[in-house]
N, C-alpha and C. Protein backbone atom coordinates (compact mmCIF):
# COMPACT_ATOMS: atom_id res chain seq x y z
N UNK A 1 73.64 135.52 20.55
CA UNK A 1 73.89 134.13 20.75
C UNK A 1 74.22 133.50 19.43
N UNK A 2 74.93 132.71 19.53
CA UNK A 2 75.21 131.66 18.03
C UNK A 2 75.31 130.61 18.42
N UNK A 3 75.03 129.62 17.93
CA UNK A 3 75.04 128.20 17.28
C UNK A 3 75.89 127.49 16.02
N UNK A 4 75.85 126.49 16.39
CA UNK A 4 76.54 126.20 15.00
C UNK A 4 75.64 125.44 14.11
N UNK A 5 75.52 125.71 12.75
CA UNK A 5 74.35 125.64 11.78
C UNK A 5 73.84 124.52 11.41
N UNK A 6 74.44 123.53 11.91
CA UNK A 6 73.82 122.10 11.99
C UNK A 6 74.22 121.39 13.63
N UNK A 7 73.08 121.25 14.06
CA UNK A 7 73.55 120.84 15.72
C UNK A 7 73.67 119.31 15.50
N UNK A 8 75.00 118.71 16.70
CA UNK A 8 75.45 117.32 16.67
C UNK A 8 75.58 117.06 17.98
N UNK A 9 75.62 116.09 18.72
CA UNK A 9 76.35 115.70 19.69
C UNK A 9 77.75 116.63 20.26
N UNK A 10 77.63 117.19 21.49
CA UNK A 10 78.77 118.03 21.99
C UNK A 10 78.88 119.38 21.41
N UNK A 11 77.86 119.45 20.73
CA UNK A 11 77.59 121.15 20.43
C UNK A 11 77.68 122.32 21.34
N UNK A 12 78.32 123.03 21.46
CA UNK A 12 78.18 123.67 22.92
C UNK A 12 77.70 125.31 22.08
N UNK A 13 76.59 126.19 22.62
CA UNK A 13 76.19 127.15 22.50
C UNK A 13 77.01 128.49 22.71
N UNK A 14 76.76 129.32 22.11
CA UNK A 14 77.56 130.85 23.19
C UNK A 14 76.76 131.73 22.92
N UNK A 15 76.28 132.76 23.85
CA UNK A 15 75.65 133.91 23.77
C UNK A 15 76.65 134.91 24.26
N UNK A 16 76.33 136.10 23.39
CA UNK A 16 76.98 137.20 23.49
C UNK A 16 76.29 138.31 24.51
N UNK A 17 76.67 138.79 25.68
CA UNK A 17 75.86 139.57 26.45
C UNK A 17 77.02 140.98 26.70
N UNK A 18 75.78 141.87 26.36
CA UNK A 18 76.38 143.46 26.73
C UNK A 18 76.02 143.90 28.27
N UNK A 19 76.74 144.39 28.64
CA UNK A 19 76.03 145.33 30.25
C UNK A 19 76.58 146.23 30.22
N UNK A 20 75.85 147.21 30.86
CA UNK A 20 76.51 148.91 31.19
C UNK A 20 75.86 149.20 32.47
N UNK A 21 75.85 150.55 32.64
CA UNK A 21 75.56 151.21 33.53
C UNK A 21 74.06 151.92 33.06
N UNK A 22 73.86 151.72 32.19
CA UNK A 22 72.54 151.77 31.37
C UNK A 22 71.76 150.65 30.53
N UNK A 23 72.63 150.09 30.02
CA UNK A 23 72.45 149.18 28.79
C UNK A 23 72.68 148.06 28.70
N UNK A 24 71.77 146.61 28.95
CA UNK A 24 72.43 145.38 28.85
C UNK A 24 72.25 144.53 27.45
N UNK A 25 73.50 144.03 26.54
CA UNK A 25 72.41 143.66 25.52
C UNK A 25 73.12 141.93 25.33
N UNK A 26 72.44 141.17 24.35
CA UNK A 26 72.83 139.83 23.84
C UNK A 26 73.23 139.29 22.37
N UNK A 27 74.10 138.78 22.70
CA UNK A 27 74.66 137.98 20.93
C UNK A 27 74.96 136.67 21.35
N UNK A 28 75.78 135.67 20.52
CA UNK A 28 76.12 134.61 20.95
C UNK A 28 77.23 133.80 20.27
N UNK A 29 77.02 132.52 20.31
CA UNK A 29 78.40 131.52 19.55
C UNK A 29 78.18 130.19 19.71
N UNK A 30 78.52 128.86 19.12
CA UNK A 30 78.17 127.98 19.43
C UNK A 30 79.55 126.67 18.66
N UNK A 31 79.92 126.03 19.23
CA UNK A 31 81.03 125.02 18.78
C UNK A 31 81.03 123.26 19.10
N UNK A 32 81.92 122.60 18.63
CA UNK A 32 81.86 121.52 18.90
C UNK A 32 83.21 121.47 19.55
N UNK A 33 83.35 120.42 21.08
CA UNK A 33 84.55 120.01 21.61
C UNK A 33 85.43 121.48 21.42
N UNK A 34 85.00 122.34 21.82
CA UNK A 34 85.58 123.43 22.09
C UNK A 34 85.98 124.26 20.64
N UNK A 35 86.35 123.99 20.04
CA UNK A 35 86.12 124.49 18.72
C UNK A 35 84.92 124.67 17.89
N UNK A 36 84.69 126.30 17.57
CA UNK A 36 83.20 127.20 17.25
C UNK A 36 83.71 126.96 15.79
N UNK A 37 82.68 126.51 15.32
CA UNK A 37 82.75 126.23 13.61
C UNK A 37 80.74 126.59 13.36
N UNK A 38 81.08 127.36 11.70
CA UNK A 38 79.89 127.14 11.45
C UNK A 38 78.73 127.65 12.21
N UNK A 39 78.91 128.82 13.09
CA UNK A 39 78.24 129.54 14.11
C UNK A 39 77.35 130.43 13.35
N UNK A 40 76.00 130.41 14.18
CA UNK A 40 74.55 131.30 14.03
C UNK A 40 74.33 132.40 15.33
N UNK A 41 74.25 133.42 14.81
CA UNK A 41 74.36 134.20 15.55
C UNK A 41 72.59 134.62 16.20
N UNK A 42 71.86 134.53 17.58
CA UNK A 42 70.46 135.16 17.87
C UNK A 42 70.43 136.10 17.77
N UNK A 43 69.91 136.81 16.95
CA UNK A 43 69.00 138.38 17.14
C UNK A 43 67.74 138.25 16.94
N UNK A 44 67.36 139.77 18.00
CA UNK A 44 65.62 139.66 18.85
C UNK A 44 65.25 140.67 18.01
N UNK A 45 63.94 140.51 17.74
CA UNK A 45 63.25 141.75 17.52
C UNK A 45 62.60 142.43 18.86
N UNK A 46 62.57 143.56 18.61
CA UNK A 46 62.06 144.49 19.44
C UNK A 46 60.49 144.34 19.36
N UNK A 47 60.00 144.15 20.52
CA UNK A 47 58.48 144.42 20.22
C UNK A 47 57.97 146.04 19.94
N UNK A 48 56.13 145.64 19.83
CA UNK A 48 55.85 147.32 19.31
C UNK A 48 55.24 147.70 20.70
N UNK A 49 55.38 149.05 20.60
CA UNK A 49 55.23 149.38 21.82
C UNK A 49 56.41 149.84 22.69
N UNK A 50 57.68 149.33 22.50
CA UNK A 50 58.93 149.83 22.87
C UNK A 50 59.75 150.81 22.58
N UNK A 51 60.53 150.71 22.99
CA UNK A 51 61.42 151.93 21.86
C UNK A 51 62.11 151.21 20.90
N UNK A 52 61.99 151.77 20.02
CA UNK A 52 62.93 151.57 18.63
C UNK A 52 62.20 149.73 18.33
N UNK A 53 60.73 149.67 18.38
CA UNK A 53 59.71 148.44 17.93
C UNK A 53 60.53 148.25 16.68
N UNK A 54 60.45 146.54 15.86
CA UNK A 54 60.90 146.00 15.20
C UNK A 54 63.08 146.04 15.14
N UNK A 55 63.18 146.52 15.65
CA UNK A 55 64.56 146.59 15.38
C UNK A 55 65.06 145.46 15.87
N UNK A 56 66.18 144.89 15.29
CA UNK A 56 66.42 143.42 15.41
C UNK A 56 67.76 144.01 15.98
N UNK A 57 68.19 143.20 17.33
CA UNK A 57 68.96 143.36 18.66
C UNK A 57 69.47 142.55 19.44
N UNK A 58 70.50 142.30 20.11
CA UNK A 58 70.45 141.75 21.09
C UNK A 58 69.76 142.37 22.45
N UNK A 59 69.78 141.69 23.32
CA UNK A 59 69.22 141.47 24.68
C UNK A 59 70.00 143.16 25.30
N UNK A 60 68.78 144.18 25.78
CA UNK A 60 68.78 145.13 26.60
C UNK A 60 68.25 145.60 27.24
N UNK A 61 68.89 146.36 28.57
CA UNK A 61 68.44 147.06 29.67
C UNK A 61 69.16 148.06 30.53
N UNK A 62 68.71 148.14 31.84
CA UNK A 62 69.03 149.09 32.69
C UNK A 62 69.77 148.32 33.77
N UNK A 63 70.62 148.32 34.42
CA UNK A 63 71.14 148.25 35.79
C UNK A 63 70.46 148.73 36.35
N UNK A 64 70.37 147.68 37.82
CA UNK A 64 69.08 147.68 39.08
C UNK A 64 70.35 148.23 40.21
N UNK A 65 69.60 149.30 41.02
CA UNK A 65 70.83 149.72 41.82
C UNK A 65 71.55 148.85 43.00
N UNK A 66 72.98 149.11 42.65
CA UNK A 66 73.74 148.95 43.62
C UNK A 66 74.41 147.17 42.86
N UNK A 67 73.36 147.13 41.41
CA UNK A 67 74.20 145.92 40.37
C UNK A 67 75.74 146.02 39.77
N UNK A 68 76.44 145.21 39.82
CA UNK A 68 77.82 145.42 38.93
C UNK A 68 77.53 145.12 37.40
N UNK A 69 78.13 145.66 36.87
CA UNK A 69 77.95 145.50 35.16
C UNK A 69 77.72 143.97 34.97
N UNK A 70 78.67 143.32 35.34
CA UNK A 70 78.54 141.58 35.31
C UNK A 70 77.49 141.23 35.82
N UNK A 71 76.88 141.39 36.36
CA UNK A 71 75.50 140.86 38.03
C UNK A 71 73.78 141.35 36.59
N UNK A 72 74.61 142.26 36.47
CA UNK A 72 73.37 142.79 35.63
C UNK A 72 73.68 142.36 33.93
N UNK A 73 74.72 142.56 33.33
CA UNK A 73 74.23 141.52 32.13
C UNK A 73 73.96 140.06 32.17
N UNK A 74 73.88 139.54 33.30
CA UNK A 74 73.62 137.74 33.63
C UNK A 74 72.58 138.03 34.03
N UNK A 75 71.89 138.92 34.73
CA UNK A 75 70.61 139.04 35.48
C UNK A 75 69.45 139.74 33.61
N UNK A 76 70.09 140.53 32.89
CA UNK A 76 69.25 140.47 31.33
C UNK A 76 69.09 139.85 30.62
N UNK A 77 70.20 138.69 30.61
CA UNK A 77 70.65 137.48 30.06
C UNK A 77 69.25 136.46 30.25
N UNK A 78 69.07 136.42 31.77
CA UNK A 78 68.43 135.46 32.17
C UNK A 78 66.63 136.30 31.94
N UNK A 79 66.58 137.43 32.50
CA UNK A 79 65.05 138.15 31.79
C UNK A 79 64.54 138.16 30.76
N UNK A 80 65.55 138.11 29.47
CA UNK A 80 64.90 138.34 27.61
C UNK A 80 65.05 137.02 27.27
N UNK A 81 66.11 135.95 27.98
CA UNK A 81 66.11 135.04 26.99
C UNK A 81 65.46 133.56 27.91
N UNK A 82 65.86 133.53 29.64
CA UNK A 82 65.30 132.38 29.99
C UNK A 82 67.06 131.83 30.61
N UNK A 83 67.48 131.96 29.88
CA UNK A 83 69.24 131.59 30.32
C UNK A 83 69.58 131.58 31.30
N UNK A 84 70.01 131.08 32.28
CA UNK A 84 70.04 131.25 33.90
C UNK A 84 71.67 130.65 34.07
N UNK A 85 72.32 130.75 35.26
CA UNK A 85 74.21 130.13 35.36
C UNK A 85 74.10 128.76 35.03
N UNK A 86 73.01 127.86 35.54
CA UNK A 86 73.14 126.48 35.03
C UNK A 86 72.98 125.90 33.46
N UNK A 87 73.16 126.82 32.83
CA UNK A 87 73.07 126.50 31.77
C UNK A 87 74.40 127.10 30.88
N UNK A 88 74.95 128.67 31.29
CA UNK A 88 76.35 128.82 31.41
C UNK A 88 77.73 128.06 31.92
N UNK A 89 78.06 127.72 30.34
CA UNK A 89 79.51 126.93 30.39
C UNK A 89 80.63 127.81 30.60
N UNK A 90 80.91 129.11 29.69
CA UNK A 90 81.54 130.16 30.15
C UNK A 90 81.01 131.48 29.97
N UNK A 91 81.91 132.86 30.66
CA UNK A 91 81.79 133.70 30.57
C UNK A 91 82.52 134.53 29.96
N UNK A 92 82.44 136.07 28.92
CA UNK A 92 83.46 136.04 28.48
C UNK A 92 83.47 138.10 28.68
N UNK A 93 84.65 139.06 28.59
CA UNK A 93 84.56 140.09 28.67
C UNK A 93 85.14 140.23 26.88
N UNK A 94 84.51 141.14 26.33
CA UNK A 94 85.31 140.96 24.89
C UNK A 94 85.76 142.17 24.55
N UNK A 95 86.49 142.94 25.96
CA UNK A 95 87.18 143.87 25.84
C UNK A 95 86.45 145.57 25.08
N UNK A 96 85.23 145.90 25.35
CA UNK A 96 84.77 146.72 24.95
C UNK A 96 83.48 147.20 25.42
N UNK A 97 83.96 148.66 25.21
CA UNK A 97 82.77 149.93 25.78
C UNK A 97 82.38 150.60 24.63
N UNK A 98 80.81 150.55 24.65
CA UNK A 98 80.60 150.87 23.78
C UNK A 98 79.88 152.85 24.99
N UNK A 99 79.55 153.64 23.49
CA UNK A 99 78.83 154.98 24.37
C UNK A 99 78.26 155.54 23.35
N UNK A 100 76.98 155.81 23.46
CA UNK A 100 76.26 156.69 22.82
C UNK A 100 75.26 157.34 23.43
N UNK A 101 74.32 158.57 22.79
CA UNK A 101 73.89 159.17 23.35
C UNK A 101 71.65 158.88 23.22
N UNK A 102 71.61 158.74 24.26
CA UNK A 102 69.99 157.86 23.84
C UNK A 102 68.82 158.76 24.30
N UNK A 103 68.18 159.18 23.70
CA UNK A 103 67.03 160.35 24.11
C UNK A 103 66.35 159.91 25.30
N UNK A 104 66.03 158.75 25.11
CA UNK A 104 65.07 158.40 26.03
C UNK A 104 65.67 158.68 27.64
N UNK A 105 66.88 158.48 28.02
CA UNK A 105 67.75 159.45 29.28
C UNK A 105 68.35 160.17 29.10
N UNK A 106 68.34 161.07 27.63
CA UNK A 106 68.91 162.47 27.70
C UNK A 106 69.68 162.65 28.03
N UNK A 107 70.95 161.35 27.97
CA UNK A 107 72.36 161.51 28.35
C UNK A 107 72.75 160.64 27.48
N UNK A 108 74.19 160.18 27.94
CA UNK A 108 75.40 159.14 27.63
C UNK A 108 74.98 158.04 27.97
N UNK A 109 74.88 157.12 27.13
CA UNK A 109 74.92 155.37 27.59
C UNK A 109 76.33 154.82 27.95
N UNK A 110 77.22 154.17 28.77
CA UNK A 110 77.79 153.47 28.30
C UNK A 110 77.82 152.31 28.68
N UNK A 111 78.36 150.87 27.91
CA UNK A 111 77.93 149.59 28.23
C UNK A 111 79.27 149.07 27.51
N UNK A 112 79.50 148.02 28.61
CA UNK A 112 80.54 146.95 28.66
C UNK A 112 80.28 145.72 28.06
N UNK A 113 80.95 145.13 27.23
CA UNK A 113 80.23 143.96 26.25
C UNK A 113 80.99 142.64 26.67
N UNK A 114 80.12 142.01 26.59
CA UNK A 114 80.37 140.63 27.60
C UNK A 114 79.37 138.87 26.29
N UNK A 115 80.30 138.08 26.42
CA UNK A 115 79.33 137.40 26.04
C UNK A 115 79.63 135.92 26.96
N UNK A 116 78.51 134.81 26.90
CA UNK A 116 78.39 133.56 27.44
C UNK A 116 78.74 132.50 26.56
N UNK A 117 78.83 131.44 26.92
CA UNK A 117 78.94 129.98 26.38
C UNK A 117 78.16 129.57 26.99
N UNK A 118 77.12 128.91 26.58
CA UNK A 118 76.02 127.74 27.14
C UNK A 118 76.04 126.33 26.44
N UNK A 119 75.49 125.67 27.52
CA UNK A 119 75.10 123.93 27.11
C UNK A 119 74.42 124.28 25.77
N UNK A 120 75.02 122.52 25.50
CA UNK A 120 74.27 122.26 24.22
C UNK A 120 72.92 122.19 24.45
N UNK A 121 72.34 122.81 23.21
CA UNK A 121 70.76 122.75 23.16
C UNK A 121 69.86 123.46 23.55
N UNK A 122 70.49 124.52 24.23
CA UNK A 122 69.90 125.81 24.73
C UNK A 122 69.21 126.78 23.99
N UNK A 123 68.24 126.97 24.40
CA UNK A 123 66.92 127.70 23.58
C UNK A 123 66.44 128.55 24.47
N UNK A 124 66.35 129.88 23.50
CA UNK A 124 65.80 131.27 24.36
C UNK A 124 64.26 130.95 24.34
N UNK A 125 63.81 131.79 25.64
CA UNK A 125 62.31 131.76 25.42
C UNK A 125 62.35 133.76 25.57
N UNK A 126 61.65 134.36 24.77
CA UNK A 126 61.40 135.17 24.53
C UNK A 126 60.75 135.90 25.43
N UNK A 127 61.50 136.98 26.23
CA UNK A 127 60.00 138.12 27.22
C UNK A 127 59.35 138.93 26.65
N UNK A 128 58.34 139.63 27.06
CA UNK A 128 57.80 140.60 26.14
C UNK A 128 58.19 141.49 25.58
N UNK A 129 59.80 141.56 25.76
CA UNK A 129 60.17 142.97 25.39
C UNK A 129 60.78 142.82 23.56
N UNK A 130 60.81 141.58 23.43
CA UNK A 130 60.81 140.77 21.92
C UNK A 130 59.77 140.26 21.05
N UNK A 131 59.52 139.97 20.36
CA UNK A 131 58.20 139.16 19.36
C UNK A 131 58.53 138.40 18.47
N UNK A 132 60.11 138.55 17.69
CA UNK A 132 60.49 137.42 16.81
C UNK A 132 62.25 137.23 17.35
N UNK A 133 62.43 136.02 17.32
CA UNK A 133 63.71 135.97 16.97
C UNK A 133 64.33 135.21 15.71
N UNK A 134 65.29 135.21 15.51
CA UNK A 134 66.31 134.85 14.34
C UNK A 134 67.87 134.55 14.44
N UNK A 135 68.07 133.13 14.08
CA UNK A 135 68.74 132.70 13.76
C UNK A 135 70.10 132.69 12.83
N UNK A 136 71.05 133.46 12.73
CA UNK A 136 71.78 133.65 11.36
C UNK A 136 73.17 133.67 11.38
N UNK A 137 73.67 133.67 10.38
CA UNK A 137 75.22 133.75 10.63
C UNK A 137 75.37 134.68 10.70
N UNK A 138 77.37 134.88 10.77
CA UNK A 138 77.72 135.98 11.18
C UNK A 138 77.44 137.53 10.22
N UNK A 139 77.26 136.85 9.09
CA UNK A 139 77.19 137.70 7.91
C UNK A 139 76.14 138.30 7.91
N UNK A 140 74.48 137.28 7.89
CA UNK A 140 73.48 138.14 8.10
C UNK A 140 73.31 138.96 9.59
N UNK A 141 73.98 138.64 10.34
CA UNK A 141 73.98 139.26 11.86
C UNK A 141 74.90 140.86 11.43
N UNK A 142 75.43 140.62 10.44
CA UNK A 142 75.92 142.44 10.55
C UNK A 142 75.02 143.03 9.28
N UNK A 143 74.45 142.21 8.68
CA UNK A 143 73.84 142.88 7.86
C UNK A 143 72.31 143.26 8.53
N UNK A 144 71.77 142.75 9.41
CA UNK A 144 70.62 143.23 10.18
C UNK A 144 71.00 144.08 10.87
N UNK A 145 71.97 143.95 12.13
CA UNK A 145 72.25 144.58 13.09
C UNK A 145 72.35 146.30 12.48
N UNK A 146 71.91 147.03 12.76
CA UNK A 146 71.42 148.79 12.57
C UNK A 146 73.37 149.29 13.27
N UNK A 147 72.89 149.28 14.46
CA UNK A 147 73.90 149.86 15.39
C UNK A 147 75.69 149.48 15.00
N UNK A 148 76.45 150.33 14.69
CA UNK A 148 77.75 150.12 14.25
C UNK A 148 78.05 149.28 15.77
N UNK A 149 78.03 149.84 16.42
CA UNK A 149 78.57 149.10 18.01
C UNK A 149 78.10 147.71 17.54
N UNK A 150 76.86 147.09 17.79
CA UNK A 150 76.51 145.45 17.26
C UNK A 150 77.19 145.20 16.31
N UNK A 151 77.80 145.86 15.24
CA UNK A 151 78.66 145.23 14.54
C UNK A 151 79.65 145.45 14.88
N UNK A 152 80.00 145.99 15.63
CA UNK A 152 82.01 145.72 16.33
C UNK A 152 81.82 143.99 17.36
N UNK A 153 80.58 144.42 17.91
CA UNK A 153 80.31 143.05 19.02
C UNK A 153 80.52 141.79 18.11
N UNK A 154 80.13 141.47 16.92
CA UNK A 154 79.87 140.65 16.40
C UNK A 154 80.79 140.20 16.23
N UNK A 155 81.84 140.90 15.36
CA UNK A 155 83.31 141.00 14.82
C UNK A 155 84.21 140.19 15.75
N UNK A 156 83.90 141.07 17.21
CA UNK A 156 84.52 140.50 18.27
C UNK A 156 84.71 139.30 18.32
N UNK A 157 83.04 138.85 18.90
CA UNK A 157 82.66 137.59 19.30
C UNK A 157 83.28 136.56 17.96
N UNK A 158 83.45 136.74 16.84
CA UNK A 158 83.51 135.66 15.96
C UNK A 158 85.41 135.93 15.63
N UNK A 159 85.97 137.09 15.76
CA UNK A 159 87.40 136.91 15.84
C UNK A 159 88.01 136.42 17.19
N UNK A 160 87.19 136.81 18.25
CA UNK A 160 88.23 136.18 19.75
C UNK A 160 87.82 135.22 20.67
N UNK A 161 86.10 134.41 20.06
CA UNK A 161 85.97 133.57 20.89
C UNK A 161 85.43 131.94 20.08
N UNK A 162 85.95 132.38 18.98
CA UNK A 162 85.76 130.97 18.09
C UNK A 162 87.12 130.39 17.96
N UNK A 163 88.32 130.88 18.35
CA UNK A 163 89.28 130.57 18.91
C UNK A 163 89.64 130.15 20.28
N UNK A 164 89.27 128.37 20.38
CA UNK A 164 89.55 128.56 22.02
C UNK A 164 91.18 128.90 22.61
N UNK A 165 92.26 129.25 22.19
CA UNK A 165 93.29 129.90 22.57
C UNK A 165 93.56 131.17 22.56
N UNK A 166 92.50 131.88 21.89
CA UNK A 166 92.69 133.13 22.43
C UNK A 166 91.19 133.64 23.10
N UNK A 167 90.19 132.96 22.97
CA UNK A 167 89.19 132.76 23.98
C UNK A 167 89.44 133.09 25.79
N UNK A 168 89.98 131.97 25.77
CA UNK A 168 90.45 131.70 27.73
C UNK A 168 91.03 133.11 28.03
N UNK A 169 91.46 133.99 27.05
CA UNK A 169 92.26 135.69 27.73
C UNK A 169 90.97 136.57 28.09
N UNK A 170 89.97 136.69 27.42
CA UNK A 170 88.56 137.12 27.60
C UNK A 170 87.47 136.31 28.55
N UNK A 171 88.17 135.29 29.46
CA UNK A 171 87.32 134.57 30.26
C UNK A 171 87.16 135.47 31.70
N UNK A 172 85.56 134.87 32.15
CA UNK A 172 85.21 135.63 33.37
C UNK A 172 84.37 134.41 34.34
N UNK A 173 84.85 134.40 35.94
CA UNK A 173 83.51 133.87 36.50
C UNK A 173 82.62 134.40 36.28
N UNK A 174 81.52 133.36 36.71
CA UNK A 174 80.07 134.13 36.93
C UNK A 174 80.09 135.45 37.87
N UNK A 175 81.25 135.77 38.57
CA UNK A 175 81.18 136.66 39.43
C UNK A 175 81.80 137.73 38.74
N UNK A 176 82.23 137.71 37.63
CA UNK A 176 82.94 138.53 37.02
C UNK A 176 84.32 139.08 37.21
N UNK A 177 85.14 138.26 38.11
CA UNK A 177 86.38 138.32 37.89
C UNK A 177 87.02 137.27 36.75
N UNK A 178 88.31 137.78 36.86
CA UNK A 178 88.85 137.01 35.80
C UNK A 178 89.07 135.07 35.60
N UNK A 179 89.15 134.50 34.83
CA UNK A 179 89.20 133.23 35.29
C UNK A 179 90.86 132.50 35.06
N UNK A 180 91.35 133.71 33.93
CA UNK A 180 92.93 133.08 33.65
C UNK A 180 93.66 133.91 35.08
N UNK A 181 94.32 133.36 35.99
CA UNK A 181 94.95 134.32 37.01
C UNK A 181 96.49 134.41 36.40
């Protein structure tokens, strides 16, 4: 998720959300009157007790059966952070699969990266599967982020959706079809 680093009147939010067939995760964005200036990017820490405790992340999980990639990164969206559609201004696909290989299912992950726009003023509330979050730009967001993939997401999110003209090509309903026809 990001913000923009001093909030004003007409601030509008964006969170960055991943989904797969394994893997759902979160980033974000945040602008004024449609133009993203000056954006803070959310990353979660991992609680202890999890896998991979302390690692600072966006928002992840599993697909619930018979979920579409879209159904289920809005449905993780709304579990780690509190975020629900009424608070989603847009949706966005940012053109990328990420795949790696994760012990814990002894296979292939792969996950489709997706992020949101939310109302101004929108604030995560944290599930247990987190313990701190953080606030930062794009800069400290690749310098935390571990995972090369979170740093392609990032890249993304701050080259194709802080541009609202080339934004609207990466737009999605909530249903996850496209929104430019």
């Amino acid at each position: 998720m990001f913000r923009p680093r001093t909030r004003s009147a007409g601030a509008v939010d964006v969170a960055g959300v991943a989904g797969s067939a394994g893997v759902a995760g979160v980033a974000g964005v945040a602008g004024v009157a449609g133009v993203v200036t000056d954006p803070e990017i959310l990353l979660m820490r991992r609680s202890p007790g999890r896998i991979l405790p302390g690692l600072w992340q966006c928002v992840s999980g599993s697909l619930e059966a018979d979920e579409t990639v879209t159904a289920g990164a809005l449905r993780e969206l709304r579990e780690e952070t509190g975020f629900d559609p009424g608070q989603i201004v847009g949706f966005y696909d940012l053109d990328q699969v990420n795949q790696f290989h994760e012990p814990s299912v002894r296979g292939i992950v792969s996950a489709a990266v997706f992020a949101v726009r939310l109302v101004a003023g929108a604030e995560p509330t944290l599930s247990h599967e987190h313990d701190g979050l953080r606030w930062v730009s794009p800069d400290e967001a690749l310098d935390l982020a571990v995972w090369p993939a979170y740093r392609e997401s990032i890249r993304r999110i701050v080259e194709n959706l802080l541009d609202p003209e080339r934004a609207i090509w990466f737009e999605l309903t909530l249903a996850g079809d496209r929104a430019r026809r």
